[in-house]
C-alpha atoms as a PDB file:
ATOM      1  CA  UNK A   1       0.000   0.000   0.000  1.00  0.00           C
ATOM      2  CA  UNK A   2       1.318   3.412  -0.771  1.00  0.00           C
ATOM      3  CA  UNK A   3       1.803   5.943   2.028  1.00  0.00           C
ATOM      4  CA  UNK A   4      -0.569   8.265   2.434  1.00  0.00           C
ATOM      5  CA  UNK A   5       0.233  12.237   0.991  1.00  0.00           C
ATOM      6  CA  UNK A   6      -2.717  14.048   2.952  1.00  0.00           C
ATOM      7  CA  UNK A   7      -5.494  14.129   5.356  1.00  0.00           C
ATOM      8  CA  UNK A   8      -9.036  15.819   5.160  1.00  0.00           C
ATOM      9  CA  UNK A   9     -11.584  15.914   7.822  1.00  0.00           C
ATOM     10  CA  UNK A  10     -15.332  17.547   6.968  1.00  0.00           C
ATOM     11  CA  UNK A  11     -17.440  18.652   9.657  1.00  0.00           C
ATOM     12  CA  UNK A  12     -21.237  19.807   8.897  1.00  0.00           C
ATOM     13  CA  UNK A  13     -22.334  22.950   8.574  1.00  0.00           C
ATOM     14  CA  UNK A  14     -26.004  24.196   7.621  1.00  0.00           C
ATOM     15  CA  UNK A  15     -24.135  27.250   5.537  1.00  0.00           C
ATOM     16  CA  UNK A  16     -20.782  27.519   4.151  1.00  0.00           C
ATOM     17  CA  UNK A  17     -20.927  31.265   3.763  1.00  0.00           C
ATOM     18  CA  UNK A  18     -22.049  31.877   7.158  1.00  0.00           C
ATOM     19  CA  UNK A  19     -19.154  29.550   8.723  1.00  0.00           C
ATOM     20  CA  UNK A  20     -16.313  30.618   6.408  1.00  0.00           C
ATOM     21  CA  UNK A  21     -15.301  34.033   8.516  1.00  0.00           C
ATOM     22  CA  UNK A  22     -15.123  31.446  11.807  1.00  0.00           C
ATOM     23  CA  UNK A  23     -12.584  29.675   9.985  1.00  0.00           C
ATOM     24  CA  UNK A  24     -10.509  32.267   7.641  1.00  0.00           C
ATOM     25  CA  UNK A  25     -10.759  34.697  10.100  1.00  0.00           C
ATOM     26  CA  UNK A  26     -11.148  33.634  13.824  1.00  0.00           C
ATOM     27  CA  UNK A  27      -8.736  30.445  13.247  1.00  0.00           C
ATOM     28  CA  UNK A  28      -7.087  32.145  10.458  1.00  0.00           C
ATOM     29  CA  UNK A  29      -6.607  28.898   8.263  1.00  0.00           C
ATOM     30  CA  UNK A  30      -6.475  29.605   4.445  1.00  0.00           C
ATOM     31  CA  UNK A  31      -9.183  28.484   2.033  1.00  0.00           C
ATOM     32  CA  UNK A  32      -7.771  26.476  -0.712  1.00  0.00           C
ATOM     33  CA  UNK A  33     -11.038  24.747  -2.325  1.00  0.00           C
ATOM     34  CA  UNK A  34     -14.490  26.447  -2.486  1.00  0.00           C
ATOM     35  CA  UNK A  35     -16.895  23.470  -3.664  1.00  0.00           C
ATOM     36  CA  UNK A  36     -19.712  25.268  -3.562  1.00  0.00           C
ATOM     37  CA  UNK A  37     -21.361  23.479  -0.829  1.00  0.00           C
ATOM     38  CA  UNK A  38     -17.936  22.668   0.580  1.00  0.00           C
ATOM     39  CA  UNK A  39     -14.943  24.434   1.221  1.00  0.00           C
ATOM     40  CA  UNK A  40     -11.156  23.307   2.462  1.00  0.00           C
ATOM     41  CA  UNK A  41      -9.216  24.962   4.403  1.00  0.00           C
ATOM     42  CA  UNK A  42      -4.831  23.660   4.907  1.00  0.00           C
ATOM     43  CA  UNK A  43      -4.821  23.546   8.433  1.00  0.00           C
ATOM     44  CA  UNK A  44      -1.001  22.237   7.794  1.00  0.00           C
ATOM     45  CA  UNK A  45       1.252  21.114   5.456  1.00  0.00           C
ATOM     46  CA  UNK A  46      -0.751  18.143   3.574  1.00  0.00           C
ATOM     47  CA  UNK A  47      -3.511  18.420   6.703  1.00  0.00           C
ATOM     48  CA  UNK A  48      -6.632  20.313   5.634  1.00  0.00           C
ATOM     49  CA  UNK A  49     -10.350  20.582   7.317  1.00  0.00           C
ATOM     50  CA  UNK A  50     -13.064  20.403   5.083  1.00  0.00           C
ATOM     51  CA  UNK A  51     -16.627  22.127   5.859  1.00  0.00           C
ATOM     52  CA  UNK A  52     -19.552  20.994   4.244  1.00  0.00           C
ATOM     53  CA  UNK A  53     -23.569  21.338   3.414  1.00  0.00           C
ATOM     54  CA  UNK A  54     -24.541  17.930   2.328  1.00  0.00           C
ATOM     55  CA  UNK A  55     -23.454  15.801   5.739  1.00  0.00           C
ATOM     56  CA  UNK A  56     -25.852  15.042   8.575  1.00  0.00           C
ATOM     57  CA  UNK A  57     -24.860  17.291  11.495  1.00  0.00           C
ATOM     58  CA  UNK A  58     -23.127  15.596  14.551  1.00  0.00           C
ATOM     59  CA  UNK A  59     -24.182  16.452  18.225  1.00  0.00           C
ATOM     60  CA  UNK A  60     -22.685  16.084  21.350  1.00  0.00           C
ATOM     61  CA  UNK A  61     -18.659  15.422  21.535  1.00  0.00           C
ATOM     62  CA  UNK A  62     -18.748  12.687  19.234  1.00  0.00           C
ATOM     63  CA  UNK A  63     -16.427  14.794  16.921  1.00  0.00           C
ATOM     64  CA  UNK A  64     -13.873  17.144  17.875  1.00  0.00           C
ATOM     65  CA  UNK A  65     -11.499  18.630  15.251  1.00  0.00           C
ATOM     66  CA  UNK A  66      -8.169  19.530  17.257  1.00  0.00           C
ATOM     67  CA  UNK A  67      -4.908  22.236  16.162  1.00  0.00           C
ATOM     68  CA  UNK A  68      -2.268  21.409  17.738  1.00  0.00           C
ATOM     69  CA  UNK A  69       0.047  24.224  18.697  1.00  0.00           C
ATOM     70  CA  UNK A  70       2.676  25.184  20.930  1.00  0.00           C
ATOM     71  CA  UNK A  71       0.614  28.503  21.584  1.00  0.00           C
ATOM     72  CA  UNK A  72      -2.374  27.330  22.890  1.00  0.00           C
ATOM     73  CA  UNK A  73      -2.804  31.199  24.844  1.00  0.00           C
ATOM     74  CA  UNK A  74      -2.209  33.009  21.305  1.00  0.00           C
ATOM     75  CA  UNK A  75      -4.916  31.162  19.949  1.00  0.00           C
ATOM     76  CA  UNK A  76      -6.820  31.649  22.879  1.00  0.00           C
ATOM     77  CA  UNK A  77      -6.496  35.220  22.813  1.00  0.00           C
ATOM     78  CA  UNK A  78      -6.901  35.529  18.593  1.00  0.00           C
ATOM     79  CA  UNK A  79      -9.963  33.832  19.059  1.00  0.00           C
ATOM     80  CA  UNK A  80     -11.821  36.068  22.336  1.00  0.00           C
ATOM     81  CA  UNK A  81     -10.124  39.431  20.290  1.00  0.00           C
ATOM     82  CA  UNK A  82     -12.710  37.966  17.304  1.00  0.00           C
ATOM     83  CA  UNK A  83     -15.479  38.285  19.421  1.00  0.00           C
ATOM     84  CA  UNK A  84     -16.044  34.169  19.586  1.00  0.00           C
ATOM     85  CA  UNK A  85     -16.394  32.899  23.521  1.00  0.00           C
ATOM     86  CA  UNK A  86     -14.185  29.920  24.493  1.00  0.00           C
ATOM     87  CA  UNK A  87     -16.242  26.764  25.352  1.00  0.00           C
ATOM     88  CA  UNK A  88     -13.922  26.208  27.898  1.00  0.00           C
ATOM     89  CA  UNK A  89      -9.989  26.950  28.845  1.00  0.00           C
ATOM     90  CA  UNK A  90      -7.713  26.923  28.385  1.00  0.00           C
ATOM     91  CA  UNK A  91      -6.462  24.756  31.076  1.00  0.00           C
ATOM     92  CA  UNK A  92      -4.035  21.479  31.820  1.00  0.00           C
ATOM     93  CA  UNK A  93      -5.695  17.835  31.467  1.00  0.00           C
ATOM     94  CA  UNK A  94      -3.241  15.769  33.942  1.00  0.00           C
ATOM     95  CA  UNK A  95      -5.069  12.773  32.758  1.00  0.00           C
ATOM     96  CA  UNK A  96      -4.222  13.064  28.787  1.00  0.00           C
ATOM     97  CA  UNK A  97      -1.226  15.517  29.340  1.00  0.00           C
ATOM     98  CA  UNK A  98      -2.645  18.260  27.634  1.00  0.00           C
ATOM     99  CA  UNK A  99      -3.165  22.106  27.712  1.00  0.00           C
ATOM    100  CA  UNK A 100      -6.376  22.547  26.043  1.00  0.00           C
ATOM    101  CA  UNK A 101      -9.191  24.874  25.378  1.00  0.00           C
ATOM    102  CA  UNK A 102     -12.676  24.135  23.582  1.00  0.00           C
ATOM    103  CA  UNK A 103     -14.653  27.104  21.140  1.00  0.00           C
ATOM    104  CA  UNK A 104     -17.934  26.004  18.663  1.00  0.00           C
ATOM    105  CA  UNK A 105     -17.948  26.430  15.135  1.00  0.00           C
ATOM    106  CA  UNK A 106     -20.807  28.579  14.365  1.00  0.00           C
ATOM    107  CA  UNK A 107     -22.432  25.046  13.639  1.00  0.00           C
ATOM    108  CA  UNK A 108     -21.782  23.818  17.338  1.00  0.00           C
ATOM    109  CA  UNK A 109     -18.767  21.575  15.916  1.00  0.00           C
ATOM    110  CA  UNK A 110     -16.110  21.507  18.630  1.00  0.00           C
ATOM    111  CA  UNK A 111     -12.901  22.531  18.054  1.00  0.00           C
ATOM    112  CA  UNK A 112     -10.339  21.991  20.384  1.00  0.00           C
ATOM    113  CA  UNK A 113      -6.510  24.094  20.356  1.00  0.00           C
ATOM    114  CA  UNK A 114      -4.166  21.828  22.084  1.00  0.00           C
ATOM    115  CA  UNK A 115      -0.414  21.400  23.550  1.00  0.00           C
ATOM    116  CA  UNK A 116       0.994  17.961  24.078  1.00  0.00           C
ATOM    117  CA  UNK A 117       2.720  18.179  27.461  1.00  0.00           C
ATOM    118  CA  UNK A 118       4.219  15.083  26.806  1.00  0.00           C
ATOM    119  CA  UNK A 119       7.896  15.613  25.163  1.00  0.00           C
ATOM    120  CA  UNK A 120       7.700  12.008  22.795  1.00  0.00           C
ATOM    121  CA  UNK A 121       4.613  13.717  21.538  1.00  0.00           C
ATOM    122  CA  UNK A 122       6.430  17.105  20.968  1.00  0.00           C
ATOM    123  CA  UNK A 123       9.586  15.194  19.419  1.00  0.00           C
ATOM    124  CA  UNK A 124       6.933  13.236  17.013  1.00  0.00           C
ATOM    125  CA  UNK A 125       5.537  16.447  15.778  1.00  0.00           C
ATOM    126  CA  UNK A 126       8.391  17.937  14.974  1.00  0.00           C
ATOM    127  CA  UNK A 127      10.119  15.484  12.521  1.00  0.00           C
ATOM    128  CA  UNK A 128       6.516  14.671  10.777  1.00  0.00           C
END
């Protein structure tokens, strides 16, 4: 089998137009497809997040889309200066050795910015 080159994830929305600011401009990722009643955004080299029309939307935690960064506050504080209110966090999880806050789509997807306390973790996503 070949390795993989990329990785999409698609979260519902009801509207594309309406969620596309939350994503360009509160988690400033870039837009490189626009699908019509999807749109992609690179989240990271050969990562992306897709956001579209046509799925059935998801409730509860059953999905949460997560950034990992080493700047969990800067997003934190990007994210209140657009106006958006933080679901929770951002605060340490002992138990998966995390820093971690939560903010909702405009959809009620959950998005989670996260820091991998753990150094393996932090060596991992560096050479990858």
């Amino acid at each position: 089998m070949a390795s993989a080159t990329g990785q999409v994830t698609f979260l519902p929305v009801v509207d594309v137009r309406r969620s596309r600011p939350f994503y360009e401009d509160v988690l400033g990722l870039d837009l490189v497809a626009d699908q019509g009643t999807c749109l992609i955004f690179r989240v990271v080299d050969g990562a992306y997040l897709g956001i579209c029309e046509h799925l059935e939307p998801v409730t509860g935690r059953s999905v949460i889309f997560t950034i990992v960064t080493e700047d969990v506050d800067g997003w934190c504080a990007g994210i209140t200066e657009a106006g958006v209110t933080l679901a929770s966090g951002p605060e340490h999880n002992d138990g998966y050795g995390i820093y971690h806050a939560f903010v909702h789509d405009p959809d009620g997807n959950w998005i989670e910015i996260q820091r991998f306390d753990d150094p393996e973790w932090a060596a991992h996503l560096a050479t990858n």
